[in-house]
C-alpha atoms as a PDB file:
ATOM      1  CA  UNK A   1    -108.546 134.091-109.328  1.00  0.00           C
ATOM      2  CA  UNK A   2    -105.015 135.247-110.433  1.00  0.00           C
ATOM      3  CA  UNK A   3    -104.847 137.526-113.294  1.00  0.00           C
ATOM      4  CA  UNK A   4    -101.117 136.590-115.122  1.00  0.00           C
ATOM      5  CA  UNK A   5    -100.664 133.937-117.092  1.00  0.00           C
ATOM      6  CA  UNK A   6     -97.886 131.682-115.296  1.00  0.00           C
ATOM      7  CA  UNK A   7     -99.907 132.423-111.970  1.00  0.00           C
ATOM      8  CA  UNK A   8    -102.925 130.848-113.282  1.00  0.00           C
ATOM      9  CA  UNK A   9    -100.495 128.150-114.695  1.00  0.00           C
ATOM     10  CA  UNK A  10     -99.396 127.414-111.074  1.00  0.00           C
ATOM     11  CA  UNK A  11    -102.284 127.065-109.772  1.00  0.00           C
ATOM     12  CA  UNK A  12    -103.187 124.217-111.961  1.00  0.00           C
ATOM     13  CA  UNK A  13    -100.195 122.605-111.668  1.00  0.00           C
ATOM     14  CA  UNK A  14    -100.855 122.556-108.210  1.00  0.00           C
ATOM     15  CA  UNK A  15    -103.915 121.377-108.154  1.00  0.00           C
ATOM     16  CA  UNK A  16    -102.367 118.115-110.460  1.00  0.00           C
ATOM     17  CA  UNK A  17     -99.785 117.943-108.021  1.00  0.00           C
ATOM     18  CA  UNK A  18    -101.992 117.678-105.202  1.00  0.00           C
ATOM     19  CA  UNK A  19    -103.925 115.009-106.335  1.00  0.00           C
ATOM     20  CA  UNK A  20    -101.344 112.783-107.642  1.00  0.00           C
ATOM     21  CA  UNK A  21     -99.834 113.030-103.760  1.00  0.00           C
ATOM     22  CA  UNK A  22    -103.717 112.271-102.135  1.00  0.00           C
ATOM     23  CA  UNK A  23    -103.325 108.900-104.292  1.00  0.00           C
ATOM     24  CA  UNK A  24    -100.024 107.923-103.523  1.00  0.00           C
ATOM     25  CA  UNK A  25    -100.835 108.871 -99.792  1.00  0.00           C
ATOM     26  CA  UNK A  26    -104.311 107.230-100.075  1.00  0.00           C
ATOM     27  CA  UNK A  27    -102.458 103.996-100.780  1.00  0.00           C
ATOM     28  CA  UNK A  28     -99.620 104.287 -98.370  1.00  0.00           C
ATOM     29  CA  UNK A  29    -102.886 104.392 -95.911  1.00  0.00           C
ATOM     30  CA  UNK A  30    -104.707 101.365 -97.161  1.00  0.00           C
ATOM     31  CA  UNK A  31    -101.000  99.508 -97.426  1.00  0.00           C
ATOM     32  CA  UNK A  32    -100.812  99.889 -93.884  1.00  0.00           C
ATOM     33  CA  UNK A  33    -104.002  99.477 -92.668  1.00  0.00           C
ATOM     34  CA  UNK A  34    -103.920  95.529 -94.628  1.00  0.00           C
ATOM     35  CA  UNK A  35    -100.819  95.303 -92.533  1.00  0.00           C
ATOM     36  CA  UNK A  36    -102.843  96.130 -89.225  1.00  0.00           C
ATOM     37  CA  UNK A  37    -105.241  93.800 -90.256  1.00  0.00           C
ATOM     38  CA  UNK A  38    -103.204  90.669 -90.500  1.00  0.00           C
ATOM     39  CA  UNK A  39    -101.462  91.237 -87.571  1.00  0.00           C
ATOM     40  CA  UNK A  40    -104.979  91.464 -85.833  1.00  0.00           C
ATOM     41  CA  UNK A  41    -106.274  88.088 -87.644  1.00  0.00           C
ATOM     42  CA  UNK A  42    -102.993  86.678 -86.255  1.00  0.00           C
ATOM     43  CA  UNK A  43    -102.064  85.256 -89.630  1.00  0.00           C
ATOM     44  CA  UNK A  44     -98.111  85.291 -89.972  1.00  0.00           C
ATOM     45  CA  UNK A  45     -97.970  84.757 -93.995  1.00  0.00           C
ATOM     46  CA  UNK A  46    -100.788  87.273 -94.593  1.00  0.00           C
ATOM     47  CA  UNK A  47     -98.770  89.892 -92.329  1.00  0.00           C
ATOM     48  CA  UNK A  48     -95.132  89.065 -94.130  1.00  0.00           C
ATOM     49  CA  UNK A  49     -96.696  89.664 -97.195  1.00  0.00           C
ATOM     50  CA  UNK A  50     -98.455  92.481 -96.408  1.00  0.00           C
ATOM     51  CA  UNK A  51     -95.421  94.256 -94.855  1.00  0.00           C
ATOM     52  CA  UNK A  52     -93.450  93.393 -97.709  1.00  0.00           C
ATOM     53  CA  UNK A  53     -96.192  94.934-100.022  1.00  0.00           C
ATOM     54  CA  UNK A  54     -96.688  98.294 -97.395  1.00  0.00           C
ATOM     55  CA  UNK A  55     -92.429  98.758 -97.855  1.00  0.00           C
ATOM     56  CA  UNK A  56     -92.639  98.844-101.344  1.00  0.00           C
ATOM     57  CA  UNK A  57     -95.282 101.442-101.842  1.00  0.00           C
ATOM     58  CA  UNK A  58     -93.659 103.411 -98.342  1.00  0.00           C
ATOM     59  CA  UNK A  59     -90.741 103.693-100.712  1.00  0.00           C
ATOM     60  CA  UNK A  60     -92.423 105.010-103.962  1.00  0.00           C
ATOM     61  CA  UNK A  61     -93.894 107.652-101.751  1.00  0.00           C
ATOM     62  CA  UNK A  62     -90.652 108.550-101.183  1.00  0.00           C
ATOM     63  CA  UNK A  63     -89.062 108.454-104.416  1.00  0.00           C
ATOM     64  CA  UNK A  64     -92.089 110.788-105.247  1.00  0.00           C
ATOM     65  CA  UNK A  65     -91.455 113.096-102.539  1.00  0.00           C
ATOM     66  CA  UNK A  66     -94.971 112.509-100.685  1.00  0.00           C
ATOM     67  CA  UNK A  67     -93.388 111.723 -97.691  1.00  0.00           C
ATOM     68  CA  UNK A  68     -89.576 112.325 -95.673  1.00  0.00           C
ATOM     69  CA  UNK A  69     -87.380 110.179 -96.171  1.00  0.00           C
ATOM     70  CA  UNK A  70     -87.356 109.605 -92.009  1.00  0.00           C
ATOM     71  CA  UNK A  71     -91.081 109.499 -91.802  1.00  0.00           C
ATOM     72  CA  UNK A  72     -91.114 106.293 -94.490  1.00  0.00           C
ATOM     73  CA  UNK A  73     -87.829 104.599 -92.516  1.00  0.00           C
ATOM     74  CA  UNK A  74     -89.981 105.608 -88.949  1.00  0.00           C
ATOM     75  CA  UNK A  75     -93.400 104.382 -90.549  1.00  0.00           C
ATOM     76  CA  UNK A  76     -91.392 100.678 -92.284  1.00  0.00           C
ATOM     77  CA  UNK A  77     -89.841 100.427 -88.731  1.00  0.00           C
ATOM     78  CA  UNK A  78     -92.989 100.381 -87.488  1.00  0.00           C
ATOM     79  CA  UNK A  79     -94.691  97.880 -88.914  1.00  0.00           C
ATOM     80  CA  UNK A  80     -91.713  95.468 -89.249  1.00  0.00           C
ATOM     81  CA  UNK A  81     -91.161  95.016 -85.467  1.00  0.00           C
ATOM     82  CA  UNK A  82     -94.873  94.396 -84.842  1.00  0.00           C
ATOM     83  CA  UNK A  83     -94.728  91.909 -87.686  1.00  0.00           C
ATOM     84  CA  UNK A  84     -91.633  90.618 -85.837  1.00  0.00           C
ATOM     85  CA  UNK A  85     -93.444  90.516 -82.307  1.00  0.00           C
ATOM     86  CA  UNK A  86     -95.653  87.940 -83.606  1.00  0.00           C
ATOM     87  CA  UNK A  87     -94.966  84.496 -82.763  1.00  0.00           C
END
């Protein structure tokens, strides 16, 4: 354990900080994975909605500064063209 004061401080804040960005990552994950899962069941509506729903919380992570900027655009990408593919 550190000994000064703003060391100890540090370490707590990072501890915060690092569990704040396991959420926000934690629902990035589940965002896409109910994405995955409509395009599986083949249901169009389901998927558009999902996708739309995945973008939205790709881009908080963002705004947070969970993820690159590249890696969210990349990930949104992604998921859009395989929404996209279905027909």
């Amino acid at each position: 354990m550190a000994n000064i004061k703003s060391a100890k401080k540090r370490i707590l804040v990072n501890r915060t900080k690092a569990e704040r960005n396991k959420s926000i990552r934690t629902g990035v994950k589940t965002a896409i994975k109910k994405v995955y899962a409509a395009v599986e069941a083949k249901d169009k509506e389901a998927a558009a909605a999902a996708l739309l729903n995945a973008t939205s919380v790709i881009d908080k992570a963002v705004t947070k500064g969970v993820y690159h900027k590249n890696y969210a655009s990349r990930r949104v990408s992604r998921l859009a063209k395989l929404v996209n593919q279905m027909a």
